[in-house]
N, C-alpha and C. Protein backbone atom coordinates (compact mmCIF):
# COMPACT_ATOMS: atom_id res chain seq x y z
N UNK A 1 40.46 -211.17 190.82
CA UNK A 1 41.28 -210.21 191.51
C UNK A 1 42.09 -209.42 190.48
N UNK A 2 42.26 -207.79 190.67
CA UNK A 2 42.42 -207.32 189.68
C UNK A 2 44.08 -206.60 190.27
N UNK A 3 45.33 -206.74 189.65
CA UNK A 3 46.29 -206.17 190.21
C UNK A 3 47.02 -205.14 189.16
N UNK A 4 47.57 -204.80 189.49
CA UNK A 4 48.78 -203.50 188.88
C UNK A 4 50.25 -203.89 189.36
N UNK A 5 50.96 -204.46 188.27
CA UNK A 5 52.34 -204.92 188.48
C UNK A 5 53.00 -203.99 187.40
N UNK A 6 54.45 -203.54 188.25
CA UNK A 6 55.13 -202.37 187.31
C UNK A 6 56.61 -203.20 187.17
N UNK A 7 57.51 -203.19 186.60
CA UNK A 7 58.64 -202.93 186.29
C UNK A 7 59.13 -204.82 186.66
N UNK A 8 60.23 -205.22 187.75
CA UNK A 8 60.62 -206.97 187.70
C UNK A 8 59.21 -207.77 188.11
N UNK A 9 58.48 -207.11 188.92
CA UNK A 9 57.35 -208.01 189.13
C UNK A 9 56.44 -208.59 187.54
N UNK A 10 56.43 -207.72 186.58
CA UNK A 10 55.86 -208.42 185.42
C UNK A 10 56.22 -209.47 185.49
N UNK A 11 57.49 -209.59 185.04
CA UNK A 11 58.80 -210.43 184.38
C UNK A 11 58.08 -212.28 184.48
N UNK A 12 57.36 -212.57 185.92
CA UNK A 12 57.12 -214.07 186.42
C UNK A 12 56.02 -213.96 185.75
N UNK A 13 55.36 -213.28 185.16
CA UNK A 13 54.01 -213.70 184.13
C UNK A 13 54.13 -213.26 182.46
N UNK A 14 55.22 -212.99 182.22
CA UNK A 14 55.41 -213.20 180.91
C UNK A 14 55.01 -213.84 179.91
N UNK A 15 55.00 -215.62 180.04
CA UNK A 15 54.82 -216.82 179.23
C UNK A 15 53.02 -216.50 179.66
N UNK A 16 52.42 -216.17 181.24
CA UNK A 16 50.97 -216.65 180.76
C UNK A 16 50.27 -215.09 179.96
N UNK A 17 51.08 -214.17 179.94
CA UNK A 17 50.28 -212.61 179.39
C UNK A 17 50.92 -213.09 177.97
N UNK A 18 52.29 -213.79 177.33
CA UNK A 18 51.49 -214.19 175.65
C UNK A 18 50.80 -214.73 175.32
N UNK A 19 50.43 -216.12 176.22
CA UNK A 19 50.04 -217.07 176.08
C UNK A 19 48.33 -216.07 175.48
N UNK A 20 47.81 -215.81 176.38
CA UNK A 20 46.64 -214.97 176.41
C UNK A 20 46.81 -214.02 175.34
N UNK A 21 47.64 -213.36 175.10
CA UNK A 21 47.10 -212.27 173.77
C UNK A 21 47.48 -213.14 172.49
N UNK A 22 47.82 -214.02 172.47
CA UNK A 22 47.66 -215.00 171.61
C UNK A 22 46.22 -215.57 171.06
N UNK A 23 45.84 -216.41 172.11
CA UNK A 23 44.54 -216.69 172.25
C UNK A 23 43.30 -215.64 172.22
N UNK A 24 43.12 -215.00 172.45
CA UNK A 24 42.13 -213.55 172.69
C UNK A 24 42.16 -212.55 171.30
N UNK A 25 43.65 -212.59 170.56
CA UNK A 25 43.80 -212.05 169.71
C UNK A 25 43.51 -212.46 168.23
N UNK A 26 43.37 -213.74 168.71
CA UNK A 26 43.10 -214.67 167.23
C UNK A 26 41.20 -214.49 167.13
N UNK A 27 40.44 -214.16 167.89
CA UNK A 27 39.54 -213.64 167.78
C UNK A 27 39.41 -212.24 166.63
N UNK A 28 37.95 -212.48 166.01
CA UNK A 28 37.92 -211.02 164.96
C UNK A 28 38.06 -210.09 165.98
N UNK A 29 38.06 -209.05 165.79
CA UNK A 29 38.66 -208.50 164.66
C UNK A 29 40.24 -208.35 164.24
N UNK A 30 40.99 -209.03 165.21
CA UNK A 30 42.01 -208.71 164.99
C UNK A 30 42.84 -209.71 164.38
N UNK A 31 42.60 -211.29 164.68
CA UNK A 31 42.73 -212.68 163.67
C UNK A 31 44.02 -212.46 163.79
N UNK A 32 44.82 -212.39 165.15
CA UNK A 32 46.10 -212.43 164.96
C UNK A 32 46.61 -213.77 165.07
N UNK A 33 47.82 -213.87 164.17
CA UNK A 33 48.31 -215.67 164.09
C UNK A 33 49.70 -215.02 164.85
N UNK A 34 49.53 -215.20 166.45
CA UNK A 34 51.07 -214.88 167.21
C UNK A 34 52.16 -215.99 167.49
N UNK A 35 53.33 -215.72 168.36
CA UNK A 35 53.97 -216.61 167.87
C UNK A 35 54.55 -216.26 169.74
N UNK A 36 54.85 -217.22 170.23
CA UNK A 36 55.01 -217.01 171.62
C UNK A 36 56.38 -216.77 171.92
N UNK A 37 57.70 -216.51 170.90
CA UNK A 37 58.55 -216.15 171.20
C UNK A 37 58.73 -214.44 171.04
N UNK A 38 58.18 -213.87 169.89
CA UNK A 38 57.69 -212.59 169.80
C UNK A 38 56.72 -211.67 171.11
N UNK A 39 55.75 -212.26 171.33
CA UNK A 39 55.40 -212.19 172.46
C UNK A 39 55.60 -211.46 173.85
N UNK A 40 57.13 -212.69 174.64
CA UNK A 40 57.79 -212.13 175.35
C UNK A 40 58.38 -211.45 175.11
N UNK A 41 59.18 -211.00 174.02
CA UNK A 41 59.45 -210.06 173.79
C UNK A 41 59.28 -208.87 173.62
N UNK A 42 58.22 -208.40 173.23
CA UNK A 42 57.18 -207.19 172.86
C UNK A 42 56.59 -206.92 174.26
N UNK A 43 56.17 -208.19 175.18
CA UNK A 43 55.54 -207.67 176.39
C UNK A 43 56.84 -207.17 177.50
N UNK A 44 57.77 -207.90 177.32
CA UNK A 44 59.07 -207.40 178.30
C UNK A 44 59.30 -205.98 178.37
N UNK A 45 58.90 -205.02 177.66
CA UNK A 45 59.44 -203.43 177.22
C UNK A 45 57.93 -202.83 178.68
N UNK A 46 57.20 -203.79 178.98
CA UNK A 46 56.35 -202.81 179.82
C UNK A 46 57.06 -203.08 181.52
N UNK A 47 57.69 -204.48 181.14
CA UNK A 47 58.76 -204.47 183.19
C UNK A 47 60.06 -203.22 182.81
N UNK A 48 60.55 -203.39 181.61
CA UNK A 48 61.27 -202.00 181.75
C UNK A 48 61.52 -200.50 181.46
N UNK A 49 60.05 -199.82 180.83
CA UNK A 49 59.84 -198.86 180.04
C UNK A 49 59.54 -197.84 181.51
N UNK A 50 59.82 -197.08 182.04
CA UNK A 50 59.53 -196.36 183.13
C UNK A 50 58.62 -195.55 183.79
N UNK A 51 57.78 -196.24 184.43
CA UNK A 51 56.26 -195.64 184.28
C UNK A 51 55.02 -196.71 183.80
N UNK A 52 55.59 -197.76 183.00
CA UNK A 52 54.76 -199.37 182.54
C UNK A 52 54.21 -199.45 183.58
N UNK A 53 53.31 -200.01 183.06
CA UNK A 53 52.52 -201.06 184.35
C UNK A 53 51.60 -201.98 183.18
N UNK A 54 51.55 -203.10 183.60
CA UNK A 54 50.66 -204.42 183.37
C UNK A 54 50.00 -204.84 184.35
N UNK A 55 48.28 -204.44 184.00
CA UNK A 55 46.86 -204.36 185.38
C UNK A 55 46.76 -206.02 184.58
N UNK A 56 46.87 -206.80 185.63
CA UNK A 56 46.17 -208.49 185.21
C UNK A 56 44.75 -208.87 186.11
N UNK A 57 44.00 -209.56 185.43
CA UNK A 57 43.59 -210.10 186.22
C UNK A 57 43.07 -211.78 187.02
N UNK A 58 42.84 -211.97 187.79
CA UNK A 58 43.42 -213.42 187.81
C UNK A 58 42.28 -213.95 188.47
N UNK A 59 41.46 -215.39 188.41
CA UNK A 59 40.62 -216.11 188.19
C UNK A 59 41.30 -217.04 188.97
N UNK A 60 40.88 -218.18 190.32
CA UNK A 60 41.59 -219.46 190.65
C UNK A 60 42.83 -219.56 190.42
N UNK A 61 43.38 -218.56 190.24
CA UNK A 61 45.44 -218.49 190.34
C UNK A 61 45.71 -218.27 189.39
N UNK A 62 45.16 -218.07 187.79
CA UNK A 62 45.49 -218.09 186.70
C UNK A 62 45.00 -216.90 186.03
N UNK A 63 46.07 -216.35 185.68
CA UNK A 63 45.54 -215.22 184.35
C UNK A 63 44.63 -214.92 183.50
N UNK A 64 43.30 -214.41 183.63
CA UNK A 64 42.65 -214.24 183.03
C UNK A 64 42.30 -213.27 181.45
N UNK A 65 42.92 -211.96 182.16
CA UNK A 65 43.05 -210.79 181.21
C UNK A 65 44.28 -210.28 181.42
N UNK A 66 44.83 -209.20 180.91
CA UNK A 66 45.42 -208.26 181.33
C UNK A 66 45.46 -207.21 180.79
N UNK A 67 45.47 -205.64 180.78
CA UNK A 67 45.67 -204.75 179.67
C UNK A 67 47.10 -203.97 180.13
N UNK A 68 47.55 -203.13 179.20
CA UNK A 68 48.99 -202.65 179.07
C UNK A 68 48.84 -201.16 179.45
N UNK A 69 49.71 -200.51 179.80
CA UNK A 69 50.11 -198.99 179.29
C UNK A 69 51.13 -198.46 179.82
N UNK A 70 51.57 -197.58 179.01
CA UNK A 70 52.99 -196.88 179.17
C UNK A 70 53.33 -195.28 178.57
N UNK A 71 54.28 -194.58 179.00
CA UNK A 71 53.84 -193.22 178.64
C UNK A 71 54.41 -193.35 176.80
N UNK A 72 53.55 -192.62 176.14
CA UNK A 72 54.01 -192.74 174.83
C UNK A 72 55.03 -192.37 174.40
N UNK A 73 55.59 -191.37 174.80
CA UNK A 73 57.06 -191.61 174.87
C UNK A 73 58.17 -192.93 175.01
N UNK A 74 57.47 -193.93 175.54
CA UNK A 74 58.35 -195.37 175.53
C UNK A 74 57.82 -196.02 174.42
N UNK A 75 56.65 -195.50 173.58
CA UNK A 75 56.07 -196.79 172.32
C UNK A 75 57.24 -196.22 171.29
N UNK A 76 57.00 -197.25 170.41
CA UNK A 76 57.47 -197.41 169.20
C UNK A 76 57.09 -195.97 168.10
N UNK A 77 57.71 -195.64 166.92
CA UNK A 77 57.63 -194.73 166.62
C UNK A 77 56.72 -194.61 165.44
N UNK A 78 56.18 -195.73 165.37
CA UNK A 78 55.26 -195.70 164.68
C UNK A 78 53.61 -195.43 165.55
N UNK A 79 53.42 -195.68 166.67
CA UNK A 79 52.67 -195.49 167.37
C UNK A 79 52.52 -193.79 167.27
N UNK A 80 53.96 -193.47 168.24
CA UNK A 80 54.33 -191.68 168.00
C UNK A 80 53.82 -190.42 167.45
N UNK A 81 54.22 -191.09 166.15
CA UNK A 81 54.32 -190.02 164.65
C UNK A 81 52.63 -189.66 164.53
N UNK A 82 51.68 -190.36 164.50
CA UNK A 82 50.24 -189.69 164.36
C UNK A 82 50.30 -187.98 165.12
N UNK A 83 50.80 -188.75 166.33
CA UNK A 83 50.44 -187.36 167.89
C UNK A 83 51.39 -186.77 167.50
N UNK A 84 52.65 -186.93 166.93
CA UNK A 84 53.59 -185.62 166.53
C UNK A 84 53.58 -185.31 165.45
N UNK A 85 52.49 -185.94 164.32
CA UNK A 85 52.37 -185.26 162.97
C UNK A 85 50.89 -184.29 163.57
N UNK A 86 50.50 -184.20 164.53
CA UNK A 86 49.41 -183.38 164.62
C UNK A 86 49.77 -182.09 165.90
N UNK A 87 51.33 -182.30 165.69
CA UNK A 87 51.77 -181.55 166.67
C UNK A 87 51.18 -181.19 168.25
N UNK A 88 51.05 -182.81 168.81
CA UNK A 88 50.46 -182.84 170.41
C UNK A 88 52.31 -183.66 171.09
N UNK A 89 51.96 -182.92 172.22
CA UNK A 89 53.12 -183.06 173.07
C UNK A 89 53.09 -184.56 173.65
N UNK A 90 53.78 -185.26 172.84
CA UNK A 90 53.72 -186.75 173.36
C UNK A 90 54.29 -186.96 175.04
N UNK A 91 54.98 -186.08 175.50
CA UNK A 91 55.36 -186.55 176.74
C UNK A 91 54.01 -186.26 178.21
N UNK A 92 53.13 -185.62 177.18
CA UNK A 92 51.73 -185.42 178.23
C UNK A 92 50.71 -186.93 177.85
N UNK A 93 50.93 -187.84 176.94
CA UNK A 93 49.89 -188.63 176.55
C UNK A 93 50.86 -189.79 177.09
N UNK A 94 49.62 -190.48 177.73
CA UNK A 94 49.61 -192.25 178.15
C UNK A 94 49.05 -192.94 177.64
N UNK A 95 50.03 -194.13 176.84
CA UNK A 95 49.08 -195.02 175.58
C UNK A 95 49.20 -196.32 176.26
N UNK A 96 47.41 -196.72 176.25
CA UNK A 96 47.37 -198.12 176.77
C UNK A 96 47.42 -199.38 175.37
N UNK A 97 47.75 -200.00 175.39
CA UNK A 97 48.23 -201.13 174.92
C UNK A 97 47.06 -202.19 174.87
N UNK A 98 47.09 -203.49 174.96
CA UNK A 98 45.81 -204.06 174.86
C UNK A 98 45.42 -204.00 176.03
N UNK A 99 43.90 -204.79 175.72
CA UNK A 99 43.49 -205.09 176.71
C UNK A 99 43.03 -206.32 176.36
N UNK A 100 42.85 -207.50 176.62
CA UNK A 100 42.76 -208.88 176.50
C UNK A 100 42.02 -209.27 177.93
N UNK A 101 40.78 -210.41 177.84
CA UNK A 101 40.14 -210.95 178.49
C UNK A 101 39.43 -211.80 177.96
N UNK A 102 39.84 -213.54 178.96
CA UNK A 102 39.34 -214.74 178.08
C UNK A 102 37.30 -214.26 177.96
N UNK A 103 36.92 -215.34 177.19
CA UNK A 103 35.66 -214.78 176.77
C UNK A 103 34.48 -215.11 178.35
N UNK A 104 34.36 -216.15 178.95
CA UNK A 104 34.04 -216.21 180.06
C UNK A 104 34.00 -215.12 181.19
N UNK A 105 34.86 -214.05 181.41
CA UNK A 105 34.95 -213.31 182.18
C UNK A 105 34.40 -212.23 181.76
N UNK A 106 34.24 -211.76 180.28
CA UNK A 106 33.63 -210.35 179.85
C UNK A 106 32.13 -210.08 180.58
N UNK A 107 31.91 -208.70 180.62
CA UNK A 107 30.96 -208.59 180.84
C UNK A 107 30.46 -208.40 182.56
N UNK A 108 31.70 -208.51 183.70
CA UNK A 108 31.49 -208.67 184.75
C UNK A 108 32.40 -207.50 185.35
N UNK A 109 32.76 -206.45 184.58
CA UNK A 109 33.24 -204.96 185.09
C UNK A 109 34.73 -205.09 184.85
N UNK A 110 35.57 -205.87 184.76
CA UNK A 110 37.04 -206.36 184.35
C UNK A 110 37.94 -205.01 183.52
N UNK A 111 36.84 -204.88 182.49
CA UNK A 111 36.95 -204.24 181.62
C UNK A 111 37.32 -202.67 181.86
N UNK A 112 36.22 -202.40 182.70
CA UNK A 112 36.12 -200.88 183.01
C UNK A 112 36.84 -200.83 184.27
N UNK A 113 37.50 -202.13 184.97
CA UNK A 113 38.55 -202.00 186.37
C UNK A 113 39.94 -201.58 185.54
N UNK A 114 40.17 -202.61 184.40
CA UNK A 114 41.27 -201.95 183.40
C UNK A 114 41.51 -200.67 183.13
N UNK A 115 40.48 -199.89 182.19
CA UNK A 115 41.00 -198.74 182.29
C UNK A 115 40.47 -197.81 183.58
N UNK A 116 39.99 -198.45 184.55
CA UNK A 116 40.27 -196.96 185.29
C UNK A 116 42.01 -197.29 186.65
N UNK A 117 42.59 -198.36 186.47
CA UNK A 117 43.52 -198.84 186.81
C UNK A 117 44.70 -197.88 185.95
N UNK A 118 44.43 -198.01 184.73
CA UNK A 118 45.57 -197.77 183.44
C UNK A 118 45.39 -196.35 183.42
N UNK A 119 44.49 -195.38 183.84
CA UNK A 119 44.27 -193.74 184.06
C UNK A 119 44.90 -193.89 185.38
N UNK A 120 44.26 -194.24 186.20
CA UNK A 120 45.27 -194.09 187.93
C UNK A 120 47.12 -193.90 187.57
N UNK A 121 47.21 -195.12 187.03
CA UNK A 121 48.67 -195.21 186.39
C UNK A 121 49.08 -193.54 185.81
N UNK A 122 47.98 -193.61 184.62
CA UNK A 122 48.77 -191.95 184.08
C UNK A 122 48.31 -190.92 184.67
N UNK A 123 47.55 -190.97 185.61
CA UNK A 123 47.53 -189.77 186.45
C UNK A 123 48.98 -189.78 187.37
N UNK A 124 48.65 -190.74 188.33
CA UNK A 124 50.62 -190.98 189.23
C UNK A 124 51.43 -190.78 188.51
N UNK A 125 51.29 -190.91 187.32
CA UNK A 125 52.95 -190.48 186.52
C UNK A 125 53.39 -189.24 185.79
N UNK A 126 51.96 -188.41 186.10
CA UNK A 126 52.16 -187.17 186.05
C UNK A 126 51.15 -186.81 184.11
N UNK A 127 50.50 -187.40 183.72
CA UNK A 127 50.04 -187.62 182.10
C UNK A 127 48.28 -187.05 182.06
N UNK A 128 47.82 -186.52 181.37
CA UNK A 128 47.09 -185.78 181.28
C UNK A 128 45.95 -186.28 180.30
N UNK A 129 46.79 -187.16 179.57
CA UNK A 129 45.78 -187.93 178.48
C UNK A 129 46.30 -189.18 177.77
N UNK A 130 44.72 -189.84 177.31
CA UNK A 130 45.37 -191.34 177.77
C UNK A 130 44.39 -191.50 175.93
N UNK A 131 45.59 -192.20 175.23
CA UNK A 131 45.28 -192.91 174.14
C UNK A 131 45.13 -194.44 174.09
N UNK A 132 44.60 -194.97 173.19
CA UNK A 132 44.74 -196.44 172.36
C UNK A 132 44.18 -196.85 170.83
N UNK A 133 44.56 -197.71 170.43
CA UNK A 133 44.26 -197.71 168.98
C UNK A 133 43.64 -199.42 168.78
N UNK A 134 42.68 -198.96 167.83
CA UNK A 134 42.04 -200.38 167.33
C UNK A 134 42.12 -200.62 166.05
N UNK A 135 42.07 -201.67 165.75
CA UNK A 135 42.14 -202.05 164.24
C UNK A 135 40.55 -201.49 163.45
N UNK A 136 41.11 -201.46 162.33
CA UNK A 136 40.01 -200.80 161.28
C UNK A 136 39.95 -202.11 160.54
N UNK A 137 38.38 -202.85 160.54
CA UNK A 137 38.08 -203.81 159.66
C UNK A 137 36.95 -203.61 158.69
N UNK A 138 37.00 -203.74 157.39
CA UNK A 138 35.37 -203.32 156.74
C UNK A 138 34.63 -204.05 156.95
N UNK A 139 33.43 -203.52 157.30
CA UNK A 139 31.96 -204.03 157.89
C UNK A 139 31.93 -205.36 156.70
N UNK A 140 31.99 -205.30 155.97
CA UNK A 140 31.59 -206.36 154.85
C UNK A 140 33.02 -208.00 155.49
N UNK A 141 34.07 -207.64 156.29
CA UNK A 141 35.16 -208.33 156.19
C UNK A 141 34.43 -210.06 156.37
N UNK A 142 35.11 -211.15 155.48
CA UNK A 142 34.23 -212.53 155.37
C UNK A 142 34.47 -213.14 156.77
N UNK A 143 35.28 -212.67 157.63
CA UNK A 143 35.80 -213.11 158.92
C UNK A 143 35.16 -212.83 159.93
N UNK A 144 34.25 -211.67 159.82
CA UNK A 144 33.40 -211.00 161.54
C UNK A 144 32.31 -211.69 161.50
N UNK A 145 32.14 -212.23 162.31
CA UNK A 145 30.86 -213.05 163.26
C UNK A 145 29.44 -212.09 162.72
N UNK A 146 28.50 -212.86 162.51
CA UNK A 146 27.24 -212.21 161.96
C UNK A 146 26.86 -211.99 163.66
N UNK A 147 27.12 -211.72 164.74
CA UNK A 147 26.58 -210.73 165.81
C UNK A 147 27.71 -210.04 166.82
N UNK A 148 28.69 -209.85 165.96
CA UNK A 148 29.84 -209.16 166.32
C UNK A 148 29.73 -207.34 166.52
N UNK A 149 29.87 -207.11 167.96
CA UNK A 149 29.55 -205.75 168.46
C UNK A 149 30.94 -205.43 168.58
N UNK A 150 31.22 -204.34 168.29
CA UNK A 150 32.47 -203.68 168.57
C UNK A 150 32.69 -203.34 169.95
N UNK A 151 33.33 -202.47 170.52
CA UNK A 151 33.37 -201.91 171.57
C UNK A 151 33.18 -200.46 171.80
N UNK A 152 32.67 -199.75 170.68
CA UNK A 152 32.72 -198.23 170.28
C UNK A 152 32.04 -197.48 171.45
N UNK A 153 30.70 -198.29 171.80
CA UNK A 153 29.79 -197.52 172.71
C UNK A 153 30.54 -197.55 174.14
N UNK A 154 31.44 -199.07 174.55
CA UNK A 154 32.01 -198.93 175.71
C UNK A 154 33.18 -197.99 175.98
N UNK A 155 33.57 -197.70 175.03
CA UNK A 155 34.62 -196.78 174.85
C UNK A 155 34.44 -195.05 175.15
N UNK A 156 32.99 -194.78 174.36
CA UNK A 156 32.39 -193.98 174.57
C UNK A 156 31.99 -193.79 176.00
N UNK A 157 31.42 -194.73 176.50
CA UNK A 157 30.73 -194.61 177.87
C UNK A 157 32.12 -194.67 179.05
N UNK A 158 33.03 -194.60 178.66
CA UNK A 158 34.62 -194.45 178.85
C UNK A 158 34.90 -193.28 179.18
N UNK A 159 34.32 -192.09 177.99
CA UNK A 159 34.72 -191.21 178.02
C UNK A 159 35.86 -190.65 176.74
N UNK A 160 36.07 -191.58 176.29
CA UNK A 160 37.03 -191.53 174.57
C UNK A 160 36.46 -191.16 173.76
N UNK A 161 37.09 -190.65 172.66
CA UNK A 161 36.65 -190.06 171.39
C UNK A 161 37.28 -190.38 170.67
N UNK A 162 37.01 -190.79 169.75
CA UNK A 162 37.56 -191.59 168.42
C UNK A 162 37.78 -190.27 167.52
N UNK A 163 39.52 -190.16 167.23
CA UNK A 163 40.06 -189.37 166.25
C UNK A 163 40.33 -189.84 165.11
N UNK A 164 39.50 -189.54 164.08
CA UNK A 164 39.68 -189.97 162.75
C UNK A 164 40.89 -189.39 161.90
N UNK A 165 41.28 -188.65 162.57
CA UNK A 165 42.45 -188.03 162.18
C UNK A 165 44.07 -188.80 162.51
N UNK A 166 43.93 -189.59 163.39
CA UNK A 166 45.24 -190.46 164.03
C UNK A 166 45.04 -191.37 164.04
N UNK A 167 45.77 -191.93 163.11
CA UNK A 167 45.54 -193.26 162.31
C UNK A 167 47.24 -193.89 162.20
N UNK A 168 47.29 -195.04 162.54
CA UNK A 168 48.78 -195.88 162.34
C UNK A 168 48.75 -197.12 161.61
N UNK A 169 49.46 -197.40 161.27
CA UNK A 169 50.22 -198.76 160.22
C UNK A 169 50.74 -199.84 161.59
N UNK A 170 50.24 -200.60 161.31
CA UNK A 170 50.96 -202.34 161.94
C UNK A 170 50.92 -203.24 161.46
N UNK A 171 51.94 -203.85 161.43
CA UNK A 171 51.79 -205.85 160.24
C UNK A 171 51.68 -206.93 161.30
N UNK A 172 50.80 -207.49 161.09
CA UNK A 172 50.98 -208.69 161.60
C UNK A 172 50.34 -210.12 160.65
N UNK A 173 50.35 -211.09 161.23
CA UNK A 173 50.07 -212.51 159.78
C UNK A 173 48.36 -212.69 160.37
N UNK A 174 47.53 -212.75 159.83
CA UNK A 174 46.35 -213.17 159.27
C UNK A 174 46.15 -214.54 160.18
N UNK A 175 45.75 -214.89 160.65
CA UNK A 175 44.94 -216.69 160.83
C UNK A 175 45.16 -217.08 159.25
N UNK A 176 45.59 -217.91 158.87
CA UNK A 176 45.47 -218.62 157.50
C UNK A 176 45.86 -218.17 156.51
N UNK A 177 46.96 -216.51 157.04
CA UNK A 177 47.85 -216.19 155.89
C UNK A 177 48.94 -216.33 155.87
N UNK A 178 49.84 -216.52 154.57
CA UNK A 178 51.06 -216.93 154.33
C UNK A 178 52.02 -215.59 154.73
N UNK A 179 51.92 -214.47 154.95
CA UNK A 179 52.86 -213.66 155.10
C UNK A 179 52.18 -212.53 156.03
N UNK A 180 52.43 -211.55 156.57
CA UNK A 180 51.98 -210.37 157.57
C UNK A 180 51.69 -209.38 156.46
N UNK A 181 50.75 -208.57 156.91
CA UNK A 181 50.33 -207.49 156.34
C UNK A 181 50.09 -206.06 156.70
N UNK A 182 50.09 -205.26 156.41
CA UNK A 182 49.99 -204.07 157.05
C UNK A 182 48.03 -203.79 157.31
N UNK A 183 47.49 -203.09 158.47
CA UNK A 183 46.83 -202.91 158.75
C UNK A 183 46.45 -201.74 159.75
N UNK A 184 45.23 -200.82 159.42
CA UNK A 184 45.17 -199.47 159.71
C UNK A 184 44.64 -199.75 161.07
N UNK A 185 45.13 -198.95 162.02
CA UNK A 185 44.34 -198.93 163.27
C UNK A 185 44.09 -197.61 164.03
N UNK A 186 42.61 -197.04 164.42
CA UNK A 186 42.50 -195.52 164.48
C UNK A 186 42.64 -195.27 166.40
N UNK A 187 43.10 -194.45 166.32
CA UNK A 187 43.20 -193.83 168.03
C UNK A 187 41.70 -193.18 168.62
N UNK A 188 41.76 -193.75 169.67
CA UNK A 188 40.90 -192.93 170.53
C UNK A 188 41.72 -192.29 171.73
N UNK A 189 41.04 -191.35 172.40
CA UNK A 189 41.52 -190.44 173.12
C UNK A 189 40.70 -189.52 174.43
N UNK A 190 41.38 -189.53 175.52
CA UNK A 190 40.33 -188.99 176.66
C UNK A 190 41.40 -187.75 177.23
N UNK A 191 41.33 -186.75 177.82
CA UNK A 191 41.66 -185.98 178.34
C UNK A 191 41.37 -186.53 179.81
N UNK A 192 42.19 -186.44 181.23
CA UNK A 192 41.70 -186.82 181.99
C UNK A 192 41.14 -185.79 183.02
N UNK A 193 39.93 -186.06 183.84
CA UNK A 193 39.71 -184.90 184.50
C UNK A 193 40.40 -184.84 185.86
């Protein structure tokens, strides 16, 4: 069952939406080592950012996936600065956030209920175009699975276009590293019709 919760209704699934991008994230490509007090924290800004919504979806009562989005105007300013160093009107763009789904459930439309949930969202809120960003890993990296598919084509078949031109900085710690690091992650982008 796939829902759309905006603003105090997040708030009672907090602990299981880190719990999950925890787990989901420690997967390549992204090998994130999270920390579940950070977490709630970082996810709390979508029950009060105006216009948030968190689409979950839920399996036998329990959280399966969930993905994020919010108008870019509420992200961080490092997110920002790409779309206003290329002089695009950030208050027309809606940036979705992850999208996370345990590995059992992929593959059964979840995916593509997410974002057309997370466009509904920025259409109602008045947004015209809808970003997100993925990490940049080199094909050679000793960590990616020898049958590891990206998601490029689903993205495509989305309707996104990958701007090589909008590109951002994020740190986070490695699986099995001693300190966080900075890491490039490139935007894609849809105009909505």
């Amino acid at each position: 069952m796939i829902s759309t919760l905006t603003g105090v209704d997040i708030l009672p699934y907090l602990p299981a939406l880190a719990g999950l991008r925890i787990a989901v994230f420690r997967d390549y490509p992204y090998l994130y080592d999270g920390a579940m007090g950070y977490e709630k924290t970082y996810l709390q800004t979508y029950a009060t950012a105006p216009d948030a919504a968190i689409i979950i979806a839920r399996a036998g009562g329990r959280v399966v996936g969930a993905a994020t989005c919010l108008p870019l105007r509420a992200e961080t300013a490092n997110i920002q600065h790409p779309f206003r160093q290329a002089g695009m009107d950030i208050s027309k763009i809606f940036y979705f956030g992850e999208s996370v789904l345990e590995a059992p459930y992929r593959g059964q439309g979840i995916g593509v209920a997410f974002f057309a949930a997370r466009e509904s969202q920025a259409r109602a809120t008045g947004h015209s175009i809808t970003a997100f960003c993925a990490v940049q890993r080199p094909a050679d990296h000793p960590n990616c699975p020898q049958h590891y598919q990206p998601l490029d084509e689903f993205w495509i078949h989305r309707g996104y276009t990958r701007q090589e031109s909008l590109t951002c900085q994020m740190s986070w710690r490695d699986i099995g590293a001693a300190a966080e690091s900075p890491k490039t992650l490139m935007f894609w982008t849809r105009v909505l019709p």
